[in-house]
PDB file of N, CA and C in Angstrom:
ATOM      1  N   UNK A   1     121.276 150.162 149.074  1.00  0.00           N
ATOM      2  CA  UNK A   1     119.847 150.285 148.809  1.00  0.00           C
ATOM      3  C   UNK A   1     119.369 151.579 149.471  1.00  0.00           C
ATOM      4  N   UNK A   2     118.563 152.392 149.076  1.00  0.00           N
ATOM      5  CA  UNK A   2     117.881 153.747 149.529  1.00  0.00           C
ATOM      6  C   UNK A   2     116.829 153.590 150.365  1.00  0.00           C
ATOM      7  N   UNK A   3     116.869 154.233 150.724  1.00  0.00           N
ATOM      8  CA  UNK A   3     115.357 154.673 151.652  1.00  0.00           C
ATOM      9  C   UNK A   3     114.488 154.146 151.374  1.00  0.00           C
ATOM     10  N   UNK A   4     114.204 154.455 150.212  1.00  0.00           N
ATOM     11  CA  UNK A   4     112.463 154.138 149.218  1.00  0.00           C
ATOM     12  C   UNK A   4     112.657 152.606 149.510  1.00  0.00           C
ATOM     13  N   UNK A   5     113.300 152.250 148.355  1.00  0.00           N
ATOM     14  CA  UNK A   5     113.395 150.959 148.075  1.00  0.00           C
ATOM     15  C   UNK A   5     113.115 149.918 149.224  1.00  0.00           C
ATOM     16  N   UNK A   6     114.039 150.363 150.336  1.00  0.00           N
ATOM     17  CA  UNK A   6     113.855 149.773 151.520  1.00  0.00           C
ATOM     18  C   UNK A   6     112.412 149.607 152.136  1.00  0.00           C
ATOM     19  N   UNK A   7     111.542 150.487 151.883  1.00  0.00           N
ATOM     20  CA  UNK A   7     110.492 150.864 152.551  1.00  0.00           C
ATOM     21  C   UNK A   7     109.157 150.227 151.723  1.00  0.00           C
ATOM     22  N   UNK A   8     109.496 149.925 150.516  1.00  0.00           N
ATOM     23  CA  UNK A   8     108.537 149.360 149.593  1.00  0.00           C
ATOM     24  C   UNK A   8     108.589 148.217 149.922  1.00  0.00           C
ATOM     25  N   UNK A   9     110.430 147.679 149.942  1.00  0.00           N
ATOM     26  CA  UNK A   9     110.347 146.044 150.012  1.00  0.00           C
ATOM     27  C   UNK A   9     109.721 145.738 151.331  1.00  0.00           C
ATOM     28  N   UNK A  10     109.872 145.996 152.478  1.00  0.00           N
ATOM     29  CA  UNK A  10     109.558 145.887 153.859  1.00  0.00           C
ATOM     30  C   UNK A  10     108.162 146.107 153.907  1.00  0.00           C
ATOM     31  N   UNK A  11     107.033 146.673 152.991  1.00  0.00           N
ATOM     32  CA  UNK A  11     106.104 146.848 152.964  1.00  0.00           C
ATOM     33  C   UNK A  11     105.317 145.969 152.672  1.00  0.00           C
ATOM     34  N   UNK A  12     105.758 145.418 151.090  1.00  0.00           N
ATOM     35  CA  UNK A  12     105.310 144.017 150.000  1.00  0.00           C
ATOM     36  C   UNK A  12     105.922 142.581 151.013  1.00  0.00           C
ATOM     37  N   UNK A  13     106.905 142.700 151.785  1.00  0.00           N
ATOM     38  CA  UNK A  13     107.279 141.671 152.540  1.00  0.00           C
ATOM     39  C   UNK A  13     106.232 141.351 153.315  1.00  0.00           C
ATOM     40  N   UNK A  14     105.906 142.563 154.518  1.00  0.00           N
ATOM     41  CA  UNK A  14     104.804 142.469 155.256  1.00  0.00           C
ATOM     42  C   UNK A  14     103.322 142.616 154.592  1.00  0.00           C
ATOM     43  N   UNK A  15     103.148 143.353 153.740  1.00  0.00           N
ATOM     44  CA  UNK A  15     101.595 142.640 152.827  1.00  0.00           C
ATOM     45  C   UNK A  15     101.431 141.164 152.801  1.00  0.00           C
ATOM     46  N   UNK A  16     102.277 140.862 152.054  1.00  0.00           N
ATOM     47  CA  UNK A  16     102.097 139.426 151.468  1.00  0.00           C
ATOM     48  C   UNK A  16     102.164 137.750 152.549  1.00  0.00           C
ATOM     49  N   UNK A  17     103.283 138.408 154.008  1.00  0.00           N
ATOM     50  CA  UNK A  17     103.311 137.383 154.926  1.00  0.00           C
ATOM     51  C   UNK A  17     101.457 137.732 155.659  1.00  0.00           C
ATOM     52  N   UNK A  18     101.335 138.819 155.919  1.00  0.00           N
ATOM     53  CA  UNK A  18     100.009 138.990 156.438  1.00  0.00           C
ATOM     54  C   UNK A  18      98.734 138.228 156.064  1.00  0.00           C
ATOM     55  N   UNK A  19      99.071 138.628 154.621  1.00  0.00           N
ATOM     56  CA  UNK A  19      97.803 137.667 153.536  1.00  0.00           C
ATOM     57  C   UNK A  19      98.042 136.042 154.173  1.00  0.00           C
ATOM     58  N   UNK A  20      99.003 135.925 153.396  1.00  0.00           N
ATOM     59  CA  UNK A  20      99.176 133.923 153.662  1.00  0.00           C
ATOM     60  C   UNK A  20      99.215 134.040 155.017  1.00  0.00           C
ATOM     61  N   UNK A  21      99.243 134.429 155.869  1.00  0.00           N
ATOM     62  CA  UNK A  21      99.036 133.708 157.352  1.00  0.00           C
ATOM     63  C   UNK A  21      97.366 133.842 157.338  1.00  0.00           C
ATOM     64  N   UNK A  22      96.857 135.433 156.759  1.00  0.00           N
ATOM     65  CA  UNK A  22      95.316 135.038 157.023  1.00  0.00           C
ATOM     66  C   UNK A  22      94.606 133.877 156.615  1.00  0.00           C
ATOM     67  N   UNK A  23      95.266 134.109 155.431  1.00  0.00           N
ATOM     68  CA  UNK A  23      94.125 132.648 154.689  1.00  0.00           C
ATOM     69  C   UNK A  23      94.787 131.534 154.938  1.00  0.00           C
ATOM     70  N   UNK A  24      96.077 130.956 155.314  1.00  0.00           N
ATOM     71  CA  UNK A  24      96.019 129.903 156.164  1.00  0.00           C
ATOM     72  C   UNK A  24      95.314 129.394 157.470  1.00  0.00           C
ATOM     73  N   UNK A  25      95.320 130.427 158.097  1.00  0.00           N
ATOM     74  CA  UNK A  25      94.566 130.417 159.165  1.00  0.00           C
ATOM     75  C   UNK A  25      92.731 129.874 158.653  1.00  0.00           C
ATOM     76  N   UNK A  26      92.400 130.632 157.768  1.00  0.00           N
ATOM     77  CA  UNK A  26      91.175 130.787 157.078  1.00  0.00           C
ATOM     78  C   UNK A  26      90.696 129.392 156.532  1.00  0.00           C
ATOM     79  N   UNK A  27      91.787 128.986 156.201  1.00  0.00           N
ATOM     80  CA  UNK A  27      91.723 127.501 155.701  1.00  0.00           C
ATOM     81  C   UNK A  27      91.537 126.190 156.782  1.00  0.00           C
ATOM     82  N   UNK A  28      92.361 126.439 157.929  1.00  0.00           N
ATOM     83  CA  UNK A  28      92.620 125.507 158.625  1.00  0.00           C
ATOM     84  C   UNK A  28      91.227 125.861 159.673  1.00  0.00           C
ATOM     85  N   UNK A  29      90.845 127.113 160.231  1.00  0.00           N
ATOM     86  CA  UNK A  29      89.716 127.048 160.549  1.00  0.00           C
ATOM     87  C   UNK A  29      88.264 126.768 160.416  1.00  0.00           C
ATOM     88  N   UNK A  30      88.077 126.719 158.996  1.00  0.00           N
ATOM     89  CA  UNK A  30      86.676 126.122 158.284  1.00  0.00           C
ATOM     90  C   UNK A  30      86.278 125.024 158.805  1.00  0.00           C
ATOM     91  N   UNK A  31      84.683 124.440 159.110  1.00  0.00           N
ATOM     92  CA  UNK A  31      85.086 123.475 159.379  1.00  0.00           C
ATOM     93  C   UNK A  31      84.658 122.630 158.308  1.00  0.00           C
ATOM     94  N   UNK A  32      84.437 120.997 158.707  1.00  0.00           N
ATOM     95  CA  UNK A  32      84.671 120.087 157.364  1.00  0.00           C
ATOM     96  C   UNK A  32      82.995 119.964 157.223  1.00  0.00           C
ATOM     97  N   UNK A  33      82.871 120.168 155.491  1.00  0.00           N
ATOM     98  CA  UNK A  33      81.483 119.740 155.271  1.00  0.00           C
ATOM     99  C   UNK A  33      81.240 118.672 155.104  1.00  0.00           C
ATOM    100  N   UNK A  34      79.835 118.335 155.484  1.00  0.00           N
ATOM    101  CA  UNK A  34      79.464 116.832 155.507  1.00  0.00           C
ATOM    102  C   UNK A  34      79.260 116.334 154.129  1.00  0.00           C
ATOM    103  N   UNK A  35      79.502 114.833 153.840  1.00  0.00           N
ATOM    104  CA  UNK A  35      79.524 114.394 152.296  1.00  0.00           C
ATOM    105  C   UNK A  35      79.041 113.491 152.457  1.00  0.00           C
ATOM    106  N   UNK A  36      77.895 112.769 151.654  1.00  0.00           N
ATOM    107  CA  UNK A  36      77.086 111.525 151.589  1.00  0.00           C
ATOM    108  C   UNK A  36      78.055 110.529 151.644  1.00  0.00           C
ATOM    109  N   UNK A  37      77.485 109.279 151.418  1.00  0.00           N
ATOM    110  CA  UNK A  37      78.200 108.323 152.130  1.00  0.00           C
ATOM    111  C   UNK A  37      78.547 107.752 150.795  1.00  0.00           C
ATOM    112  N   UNK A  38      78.105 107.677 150.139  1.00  0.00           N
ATOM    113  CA  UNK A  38      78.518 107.067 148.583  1.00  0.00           C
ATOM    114  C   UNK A  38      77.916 108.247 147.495  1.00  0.00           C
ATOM    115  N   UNK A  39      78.414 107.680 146.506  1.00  0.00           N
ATOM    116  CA  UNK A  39      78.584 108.732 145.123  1.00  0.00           C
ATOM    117  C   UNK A  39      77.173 108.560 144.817  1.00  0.00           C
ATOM    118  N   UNK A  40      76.420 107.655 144.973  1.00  0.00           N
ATOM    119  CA  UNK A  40      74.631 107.310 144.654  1.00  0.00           C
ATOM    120  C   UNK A  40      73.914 108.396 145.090  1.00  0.00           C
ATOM    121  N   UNK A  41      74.260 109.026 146.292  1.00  0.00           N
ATOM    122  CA  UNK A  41      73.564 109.358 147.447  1.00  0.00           C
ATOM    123  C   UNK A  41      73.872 111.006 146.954  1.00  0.00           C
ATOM    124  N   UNK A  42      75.173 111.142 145.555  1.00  0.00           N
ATOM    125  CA  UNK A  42      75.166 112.437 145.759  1.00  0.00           C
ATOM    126  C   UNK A  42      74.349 112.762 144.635  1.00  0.00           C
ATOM    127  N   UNK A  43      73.611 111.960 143.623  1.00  0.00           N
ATOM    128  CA  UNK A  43      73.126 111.948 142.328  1.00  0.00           C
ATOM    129  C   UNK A  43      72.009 112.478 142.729  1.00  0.00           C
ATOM    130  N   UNK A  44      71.791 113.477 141.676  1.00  0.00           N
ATOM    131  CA  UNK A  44      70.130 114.219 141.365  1.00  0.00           C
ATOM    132  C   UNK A  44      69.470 113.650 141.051  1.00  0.00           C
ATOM    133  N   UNK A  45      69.199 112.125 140.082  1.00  0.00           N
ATOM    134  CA  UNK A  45      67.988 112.242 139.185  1.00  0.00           C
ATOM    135  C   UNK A  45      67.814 110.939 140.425  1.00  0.00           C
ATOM    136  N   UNK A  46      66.421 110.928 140.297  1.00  0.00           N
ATOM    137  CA  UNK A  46      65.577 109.856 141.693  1.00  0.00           C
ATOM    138  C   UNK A  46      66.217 108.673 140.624  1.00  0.00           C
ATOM    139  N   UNK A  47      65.378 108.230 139.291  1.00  0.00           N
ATOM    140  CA  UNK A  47      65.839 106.853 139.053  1.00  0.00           C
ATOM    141  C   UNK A  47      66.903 106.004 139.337  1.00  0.00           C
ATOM    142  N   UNK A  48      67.959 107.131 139.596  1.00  0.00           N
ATOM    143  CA  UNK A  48      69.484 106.381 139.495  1.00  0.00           C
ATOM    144  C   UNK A  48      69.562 106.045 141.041  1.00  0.00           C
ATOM    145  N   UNK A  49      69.043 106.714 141.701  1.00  0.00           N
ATOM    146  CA  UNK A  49      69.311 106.418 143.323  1.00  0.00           C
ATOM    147  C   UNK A  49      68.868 105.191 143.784  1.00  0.00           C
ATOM    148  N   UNK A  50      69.554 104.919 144.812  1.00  0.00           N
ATOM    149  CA  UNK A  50      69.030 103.410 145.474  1.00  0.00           C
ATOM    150  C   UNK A  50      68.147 103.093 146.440  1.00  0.00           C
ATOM    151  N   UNK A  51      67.146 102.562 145.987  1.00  0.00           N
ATOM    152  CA  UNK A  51      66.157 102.484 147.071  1.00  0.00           C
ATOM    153  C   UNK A  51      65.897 102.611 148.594  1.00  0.00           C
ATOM    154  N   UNK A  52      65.770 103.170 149.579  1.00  0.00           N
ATOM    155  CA  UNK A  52      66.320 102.830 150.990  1.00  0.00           C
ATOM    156  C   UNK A  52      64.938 102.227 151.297  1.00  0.00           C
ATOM    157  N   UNK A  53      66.093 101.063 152.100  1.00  0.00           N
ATOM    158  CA  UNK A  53      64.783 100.077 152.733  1.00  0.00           C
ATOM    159  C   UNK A  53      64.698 100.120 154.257  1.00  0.00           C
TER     160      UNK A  53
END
């Protein structure tokens, strides 16, 4: 293998491990959004929702 070649692959090797470690990282750091407690609670239209008493 040549020079070049060597130097491209070693390049695209290290691009691409760089990326996926960022956005793994990126992923695992987010934190968790909050989600209603039932599927009722996530509905737009008022009629369908359940009364709170």
């Amino acid at each position: 293998m040549n020079t070049s070649a060597l130097i491209v692959m070693l390049t695209t090797l290290t691009l691409v491990t760089g990326l996926m470690i960022y956005f793994f990282v990126r992923v695992l750091s987010t934190p968790p959004r909050p989600e209603p407690d039932s599927y009722i609670d996530n509905d737009d239209e008022a009629d369908r929702q359940v009364p709170k008493h």
